[in-house]
Protein backbone atom coordinates (compact mmCIF):
# COMPACT_ATOMS: atom_id res chain seq x y z
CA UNK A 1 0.00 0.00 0.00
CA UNK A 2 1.33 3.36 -0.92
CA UNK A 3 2.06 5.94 1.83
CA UNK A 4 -0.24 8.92 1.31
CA UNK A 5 1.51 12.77 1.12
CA UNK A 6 -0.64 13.20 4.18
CA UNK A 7 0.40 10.24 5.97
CA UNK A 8 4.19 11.21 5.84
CA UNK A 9 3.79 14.79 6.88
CA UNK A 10 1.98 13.19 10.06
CA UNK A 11 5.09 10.82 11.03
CA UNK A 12 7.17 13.69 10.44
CA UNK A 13 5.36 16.03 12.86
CA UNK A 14 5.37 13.06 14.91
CA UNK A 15 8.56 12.22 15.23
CA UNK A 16 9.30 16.02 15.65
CA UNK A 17 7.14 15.81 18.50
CA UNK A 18 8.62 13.01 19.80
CA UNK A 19 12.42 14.49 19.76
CA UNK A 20 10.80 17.63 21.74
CA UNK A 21 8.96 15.40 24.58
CA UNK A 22 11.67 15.32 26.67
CA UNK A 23 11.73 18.79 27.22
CA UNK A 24 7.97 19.09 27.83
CA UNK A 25 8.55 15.99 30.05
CA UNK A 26 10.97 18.62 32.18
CA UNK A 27 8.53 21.84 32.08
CA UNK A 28 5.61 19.57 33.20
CA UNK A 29 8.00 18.98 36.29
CA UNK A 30 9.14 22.53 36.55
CA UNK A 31 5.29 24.11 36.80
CA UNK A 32 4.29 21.58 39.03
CA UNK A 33 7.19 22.35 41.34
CA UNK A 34 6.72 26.11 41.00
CA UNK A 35 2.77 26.02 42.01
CA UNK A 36 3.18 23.53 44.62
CA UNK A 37 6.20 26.07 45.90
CA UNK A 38 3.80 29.24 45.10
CA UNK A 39 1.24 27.54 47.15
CA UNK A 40 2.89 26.42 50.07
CA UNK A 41 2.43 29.15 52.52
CA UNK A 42 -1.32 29.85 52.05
CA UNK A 43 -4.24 27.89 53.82
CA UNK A 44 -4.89 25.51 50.56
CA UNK A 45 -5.26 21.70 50.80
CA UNK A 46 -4.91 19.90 47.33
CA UNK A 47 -6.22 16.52 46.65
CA UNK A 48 -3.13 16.10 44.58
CA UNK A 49 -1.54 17.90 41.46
CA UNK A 50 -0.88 15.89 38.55
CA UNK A 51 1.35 16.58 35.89
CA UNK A 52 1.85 15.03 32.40
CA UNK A 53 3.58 15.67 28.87
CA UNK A 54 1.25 14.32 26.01
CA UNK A 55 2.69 10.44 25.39
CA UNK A 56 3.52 10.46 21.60
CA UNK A 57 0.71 8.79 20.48
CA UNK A 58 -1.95 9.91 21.77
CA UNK A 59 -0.06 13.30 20.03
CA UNK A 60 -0.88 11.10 16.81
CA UNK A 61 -3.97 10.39 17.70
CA UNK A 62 -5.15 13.84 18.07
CA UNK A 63 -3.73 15.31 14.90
CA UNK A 64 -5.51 12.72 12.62
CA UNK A 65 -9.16 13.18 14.29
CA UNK A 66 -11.67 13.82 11.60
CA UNK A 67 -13.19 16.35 13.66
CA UNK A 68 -9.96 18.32 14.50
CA UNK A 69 -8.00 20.36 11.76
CA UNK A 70 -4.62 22.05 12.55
CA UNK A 71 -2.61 23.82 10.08
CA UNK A 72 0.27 23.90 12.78
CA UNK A 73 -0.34 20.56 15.36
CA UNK A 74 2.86 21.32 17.54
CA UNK A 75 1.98 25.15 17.84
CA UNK A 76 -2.20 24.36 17.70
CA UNK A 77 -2.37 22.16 20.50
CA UNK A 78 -2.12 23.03 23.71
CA UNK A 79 -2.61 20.59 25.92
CA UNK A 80 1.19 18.99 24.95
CA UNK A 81 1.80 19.94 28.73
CA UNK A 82 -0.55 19.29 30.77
CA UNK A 83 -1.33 19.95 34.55
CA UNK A 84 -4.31 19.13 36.72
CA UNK A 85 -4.97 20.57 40.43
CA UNK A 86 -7.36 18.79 41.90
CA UNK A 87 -8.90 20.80 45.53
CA UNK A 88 -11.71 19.70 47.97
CA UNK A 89 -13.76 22.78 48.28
CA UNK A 90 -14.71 25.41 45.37
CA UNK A 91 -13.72 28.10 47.05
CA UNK A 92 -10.00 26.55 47.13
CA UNK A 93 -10.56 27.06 42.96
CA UNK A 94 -10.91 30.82 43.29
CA UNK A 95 -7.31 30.98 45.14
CA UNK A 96 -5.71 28.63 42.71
CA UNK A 97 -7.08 31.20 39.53
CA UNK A 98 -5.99 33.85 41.05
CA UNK A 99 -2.29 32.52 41.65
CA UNK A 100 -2.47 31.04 37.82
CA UNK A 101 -3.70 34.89 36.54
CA UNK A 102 -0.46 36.64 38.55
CA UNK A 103 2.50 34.02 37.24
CA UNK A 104 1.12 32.93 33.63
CA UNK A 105 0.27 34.32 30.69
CA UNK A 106 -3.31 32.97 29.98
CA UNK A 107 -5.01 32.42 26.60
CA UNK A 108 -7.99 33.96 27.21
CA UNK A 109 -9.77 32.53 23.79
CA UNK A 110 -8.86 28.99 24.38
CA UNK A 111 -9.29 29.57 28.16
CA UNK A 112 -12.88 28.28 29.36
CA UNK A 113 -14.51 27.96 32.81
CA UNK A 114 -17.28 25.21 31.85
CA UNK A 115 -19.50 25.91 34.46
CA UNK A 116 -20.18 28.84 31.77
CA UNK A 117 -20.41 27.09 29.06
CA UNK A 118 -22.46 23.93 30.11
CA UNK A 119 -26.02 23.80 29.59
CA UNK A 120 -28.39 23.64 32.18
CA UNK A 121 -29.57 20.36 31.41
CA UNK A 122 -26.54 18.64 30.04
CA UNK A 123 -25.17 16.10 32.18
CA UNK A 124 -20.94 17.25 32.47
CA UNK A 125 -18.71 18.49 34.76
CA UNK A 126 -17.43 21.71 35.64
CA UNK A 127 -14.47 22.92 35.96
CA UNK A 128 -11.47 25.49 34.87
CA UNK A 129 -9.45 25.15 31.95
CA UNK A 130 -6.49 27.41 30.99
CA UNK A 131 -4.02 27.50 28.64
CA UNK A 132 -0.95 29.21 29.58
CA UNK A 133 2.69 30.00 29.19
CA UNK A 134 5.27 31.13 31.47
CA UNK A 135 5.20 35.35 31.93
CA UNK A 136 8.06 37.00 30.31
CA UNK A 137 10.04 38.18 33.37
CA UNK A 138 10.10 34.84 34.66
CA UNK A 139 10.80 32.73 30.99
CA UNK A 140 13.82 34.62 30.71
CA UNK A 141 15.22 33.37 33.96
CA UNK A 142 17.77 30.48 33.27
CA UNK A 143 15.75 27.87 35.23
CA UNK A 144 12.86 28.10 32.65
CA UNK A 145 14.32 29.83 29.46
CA UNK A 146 13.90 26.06 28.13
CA UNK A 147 10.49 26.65 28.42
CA UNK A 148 10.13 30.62 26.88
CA UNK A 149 6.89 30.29 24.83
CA UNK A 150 5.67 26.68 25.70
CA UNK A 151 1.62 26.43 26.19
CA UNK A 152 0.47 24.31 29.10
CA UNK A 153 -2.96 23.38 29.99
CA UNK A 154 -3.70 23.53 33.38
CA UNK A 155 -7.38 22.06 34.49
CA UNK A 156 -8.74 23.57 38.30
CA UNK A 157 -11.63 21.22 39.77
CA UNK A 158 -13.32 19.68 42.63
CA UNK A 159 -12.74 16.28 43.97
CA UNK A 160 -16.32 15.59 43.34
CA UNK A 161 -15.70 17.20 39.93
CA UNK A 162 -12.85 15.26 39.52
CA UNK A 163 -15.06 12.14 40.31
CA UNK A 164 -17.30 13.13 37.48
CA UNK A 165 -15.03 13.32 35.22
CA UNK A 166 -12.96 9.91 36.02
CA UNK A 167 -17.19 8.72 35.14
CA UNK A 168 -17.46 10.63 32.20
CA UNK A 169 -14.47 9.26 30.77
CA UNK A 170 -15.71 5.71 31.08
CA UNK A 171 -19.31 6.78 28.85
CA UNK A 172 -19.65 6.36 25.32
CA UNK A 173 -22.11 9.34 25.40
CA UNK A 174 -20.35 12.67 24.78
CA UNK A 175 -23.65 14.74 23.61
CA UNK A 176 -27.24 15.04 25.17
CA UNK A 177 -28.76 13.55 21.90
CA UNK A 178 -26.57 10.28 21.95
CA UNK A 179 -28.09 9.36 25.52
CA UNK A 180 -30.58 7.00 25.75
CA UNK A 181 -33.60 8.22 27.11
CA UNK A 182 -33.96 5.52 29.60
CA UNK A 183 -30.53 6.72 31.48
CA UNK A 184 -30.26 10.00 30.50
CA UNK A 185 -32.35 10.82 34.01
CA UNK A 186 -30.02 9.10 36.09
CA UNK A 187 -26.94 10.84 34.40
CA UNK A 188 -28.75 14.33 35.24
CA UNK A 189 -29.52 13.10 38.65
CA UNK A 190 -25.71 12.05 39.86
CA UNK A 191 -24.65 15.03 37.62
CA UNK A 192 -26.71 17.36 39.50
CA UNK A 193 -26.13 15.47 43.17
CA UNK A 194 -22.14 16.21 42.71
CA UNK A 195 -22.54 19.55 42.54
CA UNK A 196 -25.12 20.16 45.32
CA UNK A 197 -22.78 18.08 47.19
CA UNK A 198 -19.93 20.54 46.10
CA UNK A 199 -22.35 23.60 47.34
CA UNK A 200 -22.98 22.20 50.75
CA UNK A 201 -19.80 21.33 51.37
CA UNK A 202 -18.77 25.28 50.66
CA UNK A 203 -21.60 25.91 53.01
CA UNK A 204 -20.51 23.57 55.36
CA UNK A 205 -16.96 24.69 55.21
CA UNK A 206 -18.41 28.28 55.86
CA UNK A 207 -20.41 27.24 58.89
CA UNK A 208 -17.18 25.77 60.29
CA UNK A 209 -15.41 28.89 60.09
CA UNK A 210 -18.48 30.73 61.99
CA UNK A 211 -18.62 28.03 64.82
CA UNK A 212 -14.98 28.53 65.57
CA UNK A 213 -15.30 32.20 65.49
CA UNK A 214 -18.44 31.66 67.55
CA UNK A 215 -15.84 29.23 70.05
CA UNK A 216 -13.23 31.90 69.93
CA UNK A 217 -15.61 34.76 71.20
CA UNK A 218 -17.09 32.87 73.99
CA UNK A 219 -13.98 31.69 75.51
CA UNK A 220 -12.37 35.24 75.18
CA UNK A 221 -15.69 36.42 76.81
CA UNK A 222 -14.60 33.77 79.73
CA UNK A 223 -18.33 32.44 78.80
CA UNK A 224 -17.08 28.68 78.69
CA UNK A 225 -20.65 27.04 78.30
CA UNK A 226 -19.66 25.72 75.39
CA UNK A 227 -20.08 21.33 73.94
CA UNK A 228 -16.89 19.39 73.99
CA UNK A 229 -15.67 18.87 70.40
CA UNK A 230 -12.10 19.66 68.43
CA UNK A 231 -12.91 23.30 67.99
CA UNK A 232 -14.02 24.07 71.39
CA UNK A 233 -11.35 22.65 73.06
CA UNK A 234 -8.92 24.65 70.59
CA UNK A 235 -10.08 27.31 71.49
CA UNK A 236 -10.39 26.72 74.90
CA UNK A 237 -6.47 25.64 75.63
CA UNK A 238 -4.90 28.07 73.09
CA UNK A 239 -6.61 31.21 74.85
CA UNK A 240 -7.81 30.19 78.28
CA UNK A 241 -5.26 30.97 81.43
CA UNK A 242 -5.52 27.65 83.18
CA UNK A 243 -4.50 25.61 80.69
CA UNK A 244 -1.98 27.69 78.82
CA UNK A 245 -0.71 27.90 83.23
CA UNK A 246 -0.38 24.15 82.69
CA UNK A 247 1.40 24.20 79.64
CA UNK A 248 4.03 26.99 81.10
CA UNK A 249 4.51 24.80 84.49
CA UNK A 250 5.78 21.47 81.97
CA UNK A 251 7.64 24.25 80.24
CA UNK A 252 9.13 25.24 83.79
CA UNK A 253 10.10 21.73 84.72
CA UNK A 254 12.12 21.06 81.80
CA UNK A 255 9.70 19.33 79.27
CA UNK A 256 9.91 19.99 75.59
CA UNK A 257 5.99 20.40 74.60
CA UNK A 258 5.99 18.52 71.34
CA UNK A 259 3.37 20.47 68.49
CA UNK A 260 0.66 17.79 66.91
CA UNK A 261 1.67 16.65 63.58
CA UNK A 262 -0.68 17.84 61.26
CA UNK A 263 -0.40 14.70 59.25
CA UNK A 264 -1.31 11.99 62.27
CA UNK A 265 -3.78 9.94 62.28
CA UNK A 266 -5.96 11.67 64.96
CA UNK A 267 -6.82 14.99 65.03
CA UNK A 268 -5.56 17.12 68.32
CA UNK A 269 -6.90 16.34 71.36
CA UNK A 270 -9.01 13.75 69.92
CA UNK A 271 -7.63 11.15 73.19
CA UNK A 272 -8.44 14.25 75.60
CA UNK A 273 -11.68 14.41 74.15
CA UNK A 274 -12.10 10.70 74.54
CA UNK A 275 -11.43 10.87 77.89
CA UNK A 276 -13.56 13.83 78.91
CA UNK A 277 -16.62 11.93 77.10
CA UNK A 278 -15.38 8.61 79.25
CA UNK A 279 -15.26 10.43 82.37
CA UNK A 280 -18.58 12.05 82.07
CA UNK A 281 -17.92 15.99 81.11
CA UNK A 282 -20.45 17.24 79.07
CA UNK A 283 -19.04 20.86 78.34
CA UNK A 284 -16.25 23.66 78.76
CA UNK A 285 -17.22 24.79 81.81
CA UNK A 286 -16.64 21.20 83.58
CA UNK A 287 -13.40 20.73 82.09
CA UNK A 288 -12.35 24.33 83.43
CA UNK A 289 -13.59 24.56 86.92
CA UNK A 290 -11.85 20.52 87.32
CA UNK A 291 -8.62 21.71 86.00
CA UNK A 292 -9.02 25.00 88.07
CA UNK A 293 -9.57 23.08 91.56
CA UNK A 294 -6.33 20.57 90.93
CA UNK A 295 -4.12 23.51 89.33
CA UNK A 296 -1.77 23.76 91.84
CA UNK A 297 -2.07 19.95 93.32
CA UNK A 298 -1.55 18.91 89.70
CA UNK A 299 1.50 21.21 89.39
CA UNK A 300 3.13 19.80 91.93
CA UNK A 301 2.05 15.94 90.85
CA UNK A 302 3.85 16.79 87.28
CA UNK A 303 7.49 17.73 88.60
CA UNK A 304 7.17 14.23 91.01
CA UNK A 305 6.31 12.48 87.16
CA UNK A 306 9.21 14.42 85.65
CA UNK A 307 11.49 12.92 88.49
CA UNK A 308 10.33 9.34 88.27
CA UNK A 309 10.64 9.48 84.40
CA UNK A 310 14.65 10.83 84.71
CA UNK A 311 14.95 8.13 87.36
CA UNK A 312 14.42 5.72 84.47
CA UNK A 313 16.02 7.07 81.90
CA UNK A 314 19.72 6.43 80.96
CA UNK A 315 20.82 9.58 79.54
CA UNK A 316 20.62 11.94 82.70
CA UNK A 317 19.77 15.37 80.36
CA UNK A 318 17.16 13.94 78.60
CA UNK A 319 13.85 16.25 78.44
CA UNK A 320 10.54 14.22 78.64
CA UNK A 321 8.51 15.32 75.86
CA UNK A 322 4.95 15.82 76.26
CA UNK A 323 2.29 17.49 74.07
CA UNK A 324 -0.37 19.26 75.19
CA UNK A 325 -2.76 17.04 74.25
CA UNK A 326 -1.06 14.74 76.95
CA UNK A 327 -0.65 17.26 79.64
CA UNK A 328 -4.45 18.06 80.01
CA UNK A 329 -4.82 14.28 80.04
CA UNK A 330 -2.21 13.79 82.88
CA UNK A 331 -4.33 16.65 84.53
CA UNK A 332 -7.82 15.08 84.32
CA UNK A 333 -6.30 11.37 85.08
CA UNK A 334 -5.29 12.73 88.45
CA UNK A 335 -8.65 14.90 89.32
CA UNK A 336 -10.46 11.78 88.92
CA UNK A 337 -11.19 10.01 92.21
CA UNK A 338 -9.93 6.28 92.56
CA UNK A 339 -13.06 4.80 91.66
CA UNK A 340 -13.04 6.48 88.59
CA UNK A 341 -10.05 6.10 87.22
CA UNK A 342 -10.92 2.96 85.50
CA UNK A 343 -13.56 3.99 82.87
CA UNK A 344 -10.59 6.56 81.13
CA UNK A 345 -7.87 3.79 80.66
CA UNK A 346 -9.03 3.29 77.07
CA UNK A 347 -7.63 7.31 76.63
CA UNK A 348 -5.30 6.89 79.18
CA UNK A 349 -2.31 6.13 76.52
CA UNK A 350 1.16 6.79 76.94
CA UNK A 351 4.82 5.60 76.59
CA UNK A 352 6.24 2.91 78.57
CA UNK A 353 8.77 4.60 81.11
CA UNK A 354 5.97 7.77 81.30
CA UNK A 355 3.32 5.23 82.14
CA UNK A 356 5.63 3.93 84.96
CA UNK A 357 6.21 6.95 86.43
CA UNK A 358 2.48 7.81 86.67
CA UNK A 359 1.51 4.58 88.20
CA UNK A 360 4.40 5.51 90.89
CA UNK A 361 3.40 9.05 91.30
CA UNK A 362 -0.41 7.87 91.68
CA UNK A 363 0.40 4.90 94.25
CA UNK A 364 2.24 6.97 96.16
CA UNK A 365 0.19 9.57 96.19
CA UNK A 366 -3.39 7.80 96.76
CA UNK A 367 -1.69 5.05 99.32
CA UNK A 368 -3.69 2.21 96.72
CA UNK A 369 -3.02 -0.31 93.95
CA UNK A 370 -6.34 0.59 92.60
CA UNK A 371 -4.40 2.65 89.56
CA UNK A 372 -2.18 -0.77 88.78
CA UNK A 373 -4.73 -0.93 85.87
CA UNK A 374 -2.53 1.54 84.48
CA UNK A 375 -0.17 -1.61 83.05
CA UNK A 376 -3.42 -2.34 80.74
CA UNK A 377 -2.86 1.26 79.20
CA UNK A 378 -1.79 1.12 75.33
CA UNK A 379 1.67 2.26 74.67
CA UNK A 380 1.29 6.07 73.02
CA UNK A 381 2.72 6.11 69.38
């Protein structure tokens, strides 16, 4: 079979292509490394940020669609780079523009935010779509002058538009009048529920923000009425004197107050919650006034666990680390009367040589054995 004139200017674009992909390989790396680096100090929280050149052919692929004509494929298409930011809440999408608009040059005609462009009863997703290049000032830099004039796409979008789209991909239906009529209401339906679930999570996400306002008024107001979840007890330790008095006293005595790792498991104070619910406090104002009647007993119980712990440890300048989360705990283990003690051991977790020196500090201290359930307590992580 002959080789049409067509045919061989393809493979030769090709194989143009393919000698450049390297390169767009590298800026695809670059850009992702710059946002993720432009992004780093503000409050955003990506699903994940994906980067790819276009593999070669799929290139081909695109270039000999009968619906797609290009006079100039390597300058025509733009999506040869490609980058994909995937948040959890719209309003995260509205930051992420905003950073794109002040470090790339957008392409304002083949630019398109579909939730303008999709019809009101088309099933779809929506997201943001731009086509960029690196601004002048900083393509002239020698870290990206490789990459002076390149287009990139870069697509903005929910996780539940994300979701959609993963779908979408799957369908062989592309157009409302290829659907159907016997699914076409179920695509509208899910369609439609992803993006009221999008909405109420924004709503949601605002009502959070109001709540801890709400928490951080009261407790500034010394009004401490307040339920005993996450927020409230943030707010509570971070602003309220006896606890932060608590924290200073560890401080005092030589312990290094550890901050929570924002990537563990639990959230903070999730184990002093558990305890507080296990022990029966129903709000703030409990937790306060219990902490405020054992302040200075408690203060005095904490230096006698800081000696027992460098009793057992083999490097005599050693700091016990604690984190706040823990010293509230200690505090609350030790208001409790003996009888009680037993209901918070499932929150009562700490490391080995700490949970010897409480169980030494308590014995001695309450003249009973009733706290040797402490050697049932889960070593802390």
């Amino acid at each position: 079979m002959r080789t049409t004139t067509a045919e061989v200017s393809i493979d030769n674009i090709v194989q143009e292509y393919k000698g450049l992909k390297p390169n767009y390989d590298n800026y695809v790396s670059v850009i992702k490394h710059l946002l993720s680096s432009l992004t780093s100090d503000l409050p955003l929280d990506f699903v994940t940020i994906e980067a790819r050149a276009k593999e070669v052919e799929s290139f081909r692929a695109k270039i000999q669609r009968e619906d797609k004509y290009y006079t100039d494929p390597l300058s025509d298409v733009t999506d040869l780079a490609g980058l994909r930011i995937v948040t959890y809440q719209l309003a995260d999408i509205d930051e992420v523009i905003r950073i794109v608009r002040e470090n790339f040059d957008v392409d304002e005609e083949n630019s398109v935010d579909k939730s303008d462009v999709l019809e009101a009863d088309r099933f779809g997703y929506l997201s943001v779509h731009f086509v960029v290049k690196l601004k002048e000032n900083r393509a002239v830099l020698p870290e990206y002058r490789a990459y002076a004039g390149l287009k990139m796409e870069i697509q903005i979008r929910t996780v539940l538009q994300h979701a959609w789209a993963a779908i979408d991909h799957k369908l062989r239906y592309k157009r409302r009048d290829e659907i159907p009529k016997s699914i076409r209401r179920k695509l509208y339906r899910i369609s439609a529920l992803l993006e009221t679930a999008d909405s109420e999570f924004e709503s949601l996400r605002a009502e959070l923000a109001k709540t801890v306002k709400h928490y951080e008024t009261e407790i500034q107001r010394k009004d401490y009425n307040l339920d005993i979840d996450v927020d409230s007890i943030k707010a509570y330790v971070y602003a309220a004197p006896v606890p932060k008095g608590l924290i200073d006293h560890a401080q005092s005595l030589g312990c290094n107050i550890m901050p929570h790792n924002p990537s563990a498991k639990r959230a903070e104070f999730s184990q002093l919650i558990e305890m507080l619910n296990l022990a029966g406090f129903k709000s703030i104002t409990e937790l306060d006034e219990a902490l405020r009647k054992n302040t200075k007993e408690f203060k005095t119980i904490l230096q006698s666990i800081v000696v027992q712990w460098q009793e057992t440890v083999s490097v005599p300048s050693l700091r016990l680390v604690l984190s706040t989360d823990m010293v509230l705990r200690l505090a609350i283990l030790f208001s409790l009367s003996p009888e009680s003690v037993g209901c918070v051991l499932p929150a009562a977790s700490f490391g080995d040589k700490l949970r010897g020196a409480i169980e030494a500090v308590y014995k001695e201290r309450n003249k009973t054995d009733s706290f040797s359930l402490l050697t049932k307590m889960t070593v802390h992580p």
